[in-house]
C-alpha atoms as a PDB file:
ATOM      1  CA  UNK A   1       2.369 -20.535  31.556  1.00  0.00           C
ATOM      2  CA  UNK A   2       3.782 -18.191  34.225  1.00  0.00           C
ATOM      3  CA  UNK A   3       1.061 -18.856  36.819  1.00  0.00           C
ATOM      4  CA  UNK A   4       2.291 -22.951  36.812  1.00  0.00           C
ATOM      5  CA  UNK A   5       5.877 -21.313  37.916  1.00  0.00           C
ATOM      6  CA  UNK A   6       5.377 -19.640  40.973  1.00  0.00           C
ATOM      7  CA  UNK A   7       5.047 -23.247  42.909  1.00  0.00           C
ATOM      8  CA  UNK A   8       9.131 -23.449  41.728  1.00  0.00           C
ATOM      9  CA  UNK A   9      10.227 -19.502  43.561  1.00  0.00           C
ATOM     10  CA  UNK A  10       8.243 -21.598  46.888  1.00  0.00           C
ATOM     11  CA  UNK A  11       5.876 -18.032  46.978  1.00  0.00           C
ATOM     12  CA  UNK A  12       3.443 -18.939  50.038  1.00  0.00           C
ATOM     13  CA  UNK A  13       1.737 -14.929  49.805  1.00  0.00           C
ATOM     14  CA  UNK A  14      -0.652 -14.453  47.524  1.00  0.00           C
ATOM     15  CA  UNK A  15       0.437 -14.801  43.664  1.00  0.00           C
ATOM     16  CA  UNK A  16      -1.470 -11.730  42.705  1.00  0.00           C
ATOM     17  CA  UNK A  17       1.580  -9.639  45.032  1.00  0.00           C
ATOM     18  CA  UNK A  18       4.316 -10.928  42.273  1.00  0.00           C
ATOM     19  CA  UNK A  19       4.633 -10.489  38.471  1.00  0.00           C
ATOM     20  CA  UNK A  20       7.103 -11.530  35.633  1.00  0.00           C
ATOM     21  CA  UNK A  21       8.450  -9.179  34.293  1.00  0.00           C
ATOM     22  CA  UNK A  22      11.058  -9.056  31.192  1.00  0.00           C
ATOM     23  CA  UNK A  23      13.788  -6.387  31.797  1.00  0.00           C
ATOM     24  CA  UNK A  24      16.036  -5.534  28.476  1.00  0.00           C
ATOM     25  CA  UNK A  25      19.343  -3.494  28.505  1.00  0.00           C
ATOM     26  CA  UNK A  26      19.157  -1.214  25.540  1.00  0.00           C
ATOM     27  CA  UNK A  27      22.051   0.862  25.874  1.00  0.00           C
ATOM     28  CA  UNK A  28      24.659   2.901  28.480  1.00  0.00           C
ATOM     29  CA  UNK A  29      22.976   1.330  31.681  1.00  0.00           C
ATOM     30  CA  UNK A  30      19.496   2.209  30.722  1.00  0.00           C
ATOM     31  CA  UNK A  31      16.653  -0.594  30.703  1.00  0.00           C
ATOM     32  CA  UNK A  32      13.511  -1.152  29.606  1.00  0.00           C
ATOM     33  CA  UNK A  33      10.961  -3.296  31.346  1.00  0.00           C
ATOM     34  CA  UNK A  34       7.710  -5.028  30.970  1.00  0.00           C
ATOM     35  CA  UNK A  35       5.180  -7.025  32.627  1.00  0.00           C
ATOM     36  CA  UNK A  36       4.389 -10.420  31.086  1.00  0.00           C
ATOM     37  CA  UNK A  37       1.056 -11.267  30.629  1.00  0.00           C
ATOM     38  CA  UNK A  38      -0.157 -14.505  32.846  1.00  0.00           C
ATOM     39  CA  UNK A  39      -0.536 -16.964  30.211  1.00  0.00           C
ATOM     40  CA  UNK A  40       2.645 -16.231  27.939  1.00  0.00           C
ATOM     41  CA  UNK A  41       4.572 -19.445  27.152  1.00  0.00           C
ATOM     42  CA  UNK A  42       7.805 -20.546  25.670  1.00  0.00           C
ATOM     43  CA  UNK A  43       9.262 -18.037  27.733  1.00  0.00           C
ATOM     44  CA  UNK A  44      13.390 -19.714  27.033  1.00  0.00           C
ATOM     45  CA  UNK A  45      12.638 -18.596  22.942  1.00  0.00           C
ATOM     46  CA  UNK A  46      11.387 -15.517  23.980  1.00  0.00           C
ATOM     47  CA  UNK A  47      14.658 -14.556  25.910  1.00  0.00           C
ATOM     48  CA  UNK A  48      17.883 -12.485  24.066  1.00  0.00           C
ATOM     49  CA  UNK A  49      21.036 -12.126  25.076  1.00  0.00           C
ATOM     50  CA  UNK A  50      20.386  -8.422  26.311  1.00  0.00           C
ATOM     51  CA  UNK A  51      17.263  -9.266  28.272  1.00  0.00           C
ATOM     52  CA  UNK A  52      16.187 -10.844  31.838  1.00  0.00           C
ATOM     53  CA  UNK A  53      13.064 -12.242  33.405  1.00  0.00           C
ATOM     54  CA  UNK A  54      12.825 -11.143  37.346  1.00  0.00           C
ATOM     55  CA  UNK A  55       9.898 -12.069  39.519  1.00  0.00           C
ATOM     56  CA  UNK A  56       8.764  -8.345  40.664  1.00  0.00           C
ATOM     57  CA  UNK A  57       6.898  -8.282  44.222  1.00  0.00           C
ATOM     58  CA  UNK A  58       4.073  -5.390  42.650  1.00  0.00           C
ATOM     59  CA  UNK A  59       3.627  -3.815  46.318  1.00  0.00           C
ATOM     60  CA  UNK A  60       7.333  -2.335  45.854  1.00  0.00           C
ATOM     61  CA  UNK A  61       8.266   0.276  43.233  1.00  0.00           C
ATOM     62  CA  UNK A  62      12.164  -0.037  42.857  1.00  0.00           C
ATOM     63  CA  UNK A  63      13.912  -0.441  39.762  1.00  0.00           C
ATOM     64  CA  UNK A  64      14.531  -4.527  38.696  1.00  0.00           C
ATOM     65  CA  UNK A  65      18.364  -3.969  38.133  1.00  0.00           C
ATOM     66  CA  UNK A  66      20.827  -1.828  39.258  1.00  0.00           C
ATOM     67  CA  UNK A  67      22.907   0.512  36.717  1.00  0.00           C
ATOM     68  CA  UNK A  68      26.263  -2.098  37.135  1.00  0.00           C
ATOM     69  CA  UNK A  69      23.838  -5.000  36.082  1.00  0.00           C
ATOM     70  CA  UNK A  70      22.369  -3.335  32.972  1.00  0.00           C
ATOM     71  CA  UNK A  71      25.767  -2.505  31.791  1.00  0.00           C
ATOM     72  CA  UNK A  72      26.512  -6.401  32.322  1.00  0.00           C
ATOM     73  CA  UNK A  73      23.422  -7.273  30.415  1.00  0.00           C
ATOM     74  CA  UNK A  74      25.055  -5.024  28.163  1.00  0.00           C
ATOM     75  CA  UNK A  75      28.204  -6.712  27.599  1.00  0.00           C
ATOM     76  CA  UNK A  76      26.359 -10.198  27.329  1.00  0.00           C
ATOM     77  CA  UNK A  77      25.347  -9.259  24.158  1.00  0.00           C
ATOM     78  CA  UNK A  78      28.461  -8.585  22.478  1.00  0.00           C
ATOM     79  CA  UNK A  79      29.436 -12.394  21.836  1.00  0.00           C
ATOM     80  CA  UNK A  80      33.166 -13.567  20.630  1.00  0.00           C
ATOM     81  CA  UNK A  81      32.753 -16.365  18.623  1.00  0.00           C
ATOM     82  CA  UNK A  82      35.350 -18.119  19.997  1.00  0.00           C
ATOM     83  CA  UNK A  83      34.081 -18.374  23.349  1.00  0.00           C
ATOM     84  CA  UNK A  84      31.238 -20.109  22.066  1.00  0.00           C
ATOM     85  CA  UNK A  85      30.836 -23.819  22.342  1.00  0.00           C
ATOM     86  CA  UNK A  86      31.241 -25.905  18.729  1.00  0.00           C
ATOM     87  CA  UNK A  87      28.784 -28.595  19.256  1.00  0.00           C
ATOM     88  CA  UNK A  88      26.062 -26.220  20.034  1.00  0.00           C
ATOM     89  CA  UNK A  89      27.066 -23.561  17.112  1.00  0.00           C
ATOM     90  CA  UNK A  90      26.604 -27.047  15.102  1.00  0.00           C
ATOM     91  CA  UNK A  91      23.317 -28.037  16.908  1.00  0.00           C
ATOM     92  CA  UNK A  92      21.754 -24.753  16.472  1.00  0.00           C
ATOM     93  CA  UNK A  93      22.622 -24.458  12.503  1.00  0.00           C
ATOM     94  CA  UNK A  94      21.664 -28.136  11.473  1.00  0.00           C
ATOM     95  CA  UNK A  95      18.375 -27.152  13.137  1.00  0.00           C
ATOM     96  CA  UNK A  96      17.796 -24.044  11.380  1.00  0.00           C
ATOM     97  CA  UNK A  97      19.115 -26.034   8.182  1.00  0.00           C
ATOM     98  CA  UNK A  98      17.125 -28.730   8.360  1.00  0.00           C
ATOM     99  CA  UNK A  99      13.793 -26.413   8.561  1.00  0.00           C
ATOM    100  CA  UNK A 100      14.561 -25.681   4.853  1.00  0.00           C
ATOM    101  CA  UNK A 101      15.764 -29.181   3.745  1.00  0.00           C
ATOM    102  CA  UNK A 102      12.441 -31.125   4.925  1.00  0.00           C
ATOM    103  CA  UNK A 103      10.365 -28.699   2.582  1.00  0.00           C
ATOM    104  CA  UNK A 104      12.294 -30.334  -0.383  1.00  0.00           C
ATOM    105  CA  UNK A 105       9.823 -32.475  -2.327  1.00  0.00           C
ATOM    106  CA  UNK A 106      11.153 -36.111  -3.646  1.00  0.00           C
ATOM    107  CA  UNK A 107      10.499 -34.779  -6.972  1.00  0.00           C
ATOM    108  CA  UNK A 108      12.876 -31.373  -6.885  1.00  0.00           C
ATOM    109  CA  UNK A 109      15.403 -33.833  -5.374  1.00  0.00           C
ATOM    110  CA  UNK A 110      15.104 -36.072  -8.573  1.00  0.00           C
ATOM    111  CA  UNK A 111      15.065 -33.349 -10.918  1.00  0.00           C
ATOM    112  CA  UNK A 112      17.545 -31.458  -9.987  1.00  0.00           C
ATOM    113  CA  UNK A 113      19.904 -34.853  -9.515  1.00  0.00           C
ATOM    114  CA  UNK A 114      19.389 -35.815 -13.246  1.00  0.00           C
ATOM    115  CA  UNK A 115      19.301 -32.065 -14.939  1.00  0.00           C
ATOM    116  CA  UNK A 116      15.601 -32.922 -15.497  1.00  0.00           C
ATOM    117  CA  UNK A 117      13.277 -29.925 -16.630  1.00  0.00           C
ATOM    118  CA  UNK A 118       9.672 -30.414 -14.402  1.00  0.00           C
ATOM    119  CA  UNK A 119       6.668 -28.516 -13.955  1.00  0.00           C
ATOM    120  CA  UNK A 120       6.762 -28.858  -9.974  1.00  0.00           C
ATOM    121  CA  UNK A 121       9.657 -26.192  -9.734  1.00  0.00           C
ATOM    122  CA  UNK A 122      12.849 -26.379  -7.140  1.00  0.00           C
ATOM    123  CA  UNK A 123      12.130 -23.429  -4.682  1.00  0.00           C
ATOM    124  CA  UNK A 124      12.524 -25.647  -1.883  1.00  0.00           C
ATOM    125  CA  UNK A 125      15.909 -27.308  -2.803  1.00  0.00           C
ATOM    126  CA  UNK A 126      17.137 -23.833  -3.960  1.00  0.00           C
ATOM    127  CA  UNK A 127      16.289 -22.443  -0.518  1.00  0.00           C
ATOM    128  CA  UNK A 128      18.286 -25.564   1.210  1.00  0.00           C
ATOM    129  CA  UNK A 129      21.412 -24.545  -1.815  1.00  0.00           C
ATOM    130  CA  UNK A 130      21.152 -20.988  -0.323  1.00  0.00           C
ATOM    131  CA  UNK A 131      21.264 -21.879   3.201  1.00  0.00           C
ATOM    132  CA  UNK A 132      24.177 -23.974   2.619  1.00  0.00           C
ATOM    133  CA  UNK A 133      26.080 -21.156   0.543  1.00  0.00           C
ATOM    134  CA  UNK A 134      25.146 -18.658   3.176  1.00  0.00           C
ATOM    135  CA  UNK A 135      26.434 -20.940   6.122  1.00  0.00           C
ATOM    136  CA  UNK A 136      29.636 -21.664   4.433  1.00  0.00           C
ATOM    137  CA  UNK A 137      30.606 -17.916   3.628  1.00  0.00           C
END
């Protein structure tokens, strides 16, 4: 949780001055920003390309980011394909695939290899079939 990463910013005041907080860019320099609770975890999934996480000292009341780093935030999220790196493009879509592909039973895989008709159906391998298709095109 959040509380187990304040030992890592070296705060020696009192963790109750400081709170994560989650600032997102949503359009022409404007931002919108939120407290996180104590406990929330998983906080790297949670994160988008338009979005932030600043520690926030509570006993000041400026703004997170300035105008010049919203728009920033702002351009982050517009992402050229090219500039992204292969291998993790790959990484990220074999994981996403294989989600789908270890819900196939034994018995849709054998069924649908021989042209078999079976009462157990072949959602799952049809789901994996339109994954594929939908990855390729």
């Amino acid at each position: 949780g959040i509380n187990a990463e304040y030992g890592q910013f070296e705060i020696l005041e009192d963790v109750a001055n400081f709170a994560l907080c989650e600032v997102i860019a949503v359009h022409a320099g404007a931002v919108r920003q939120k407290q996180l609770a104590p406990m929330t975890k998983n906080l790297a999934a949670r994160l988008s390309l338009s979005s932030r996480y600043y520690l926030k000292d509570n006993r000041k009341t400026e703004s997170l980011v300035q105008e010049h780093v919203a728009q920033e935030m702002l351009r982050d999220t517009v992402t050229n394909l090219l500039l992204l790196d292969p291998e993790e493009i790959a990484r990220q879509i074999t994981l996403k695939s294989f989600e789908v592909f270890k819900k196939i039973r034994p018995v849709e895989y054998v069924t649908d290899l021989f042209g078999l008709k079976s009462g157990y159906g072949q959602e799952n391998i049809e789901a994996f079939a339109e994954k594929v298709n939908t990855e390729m095109y």
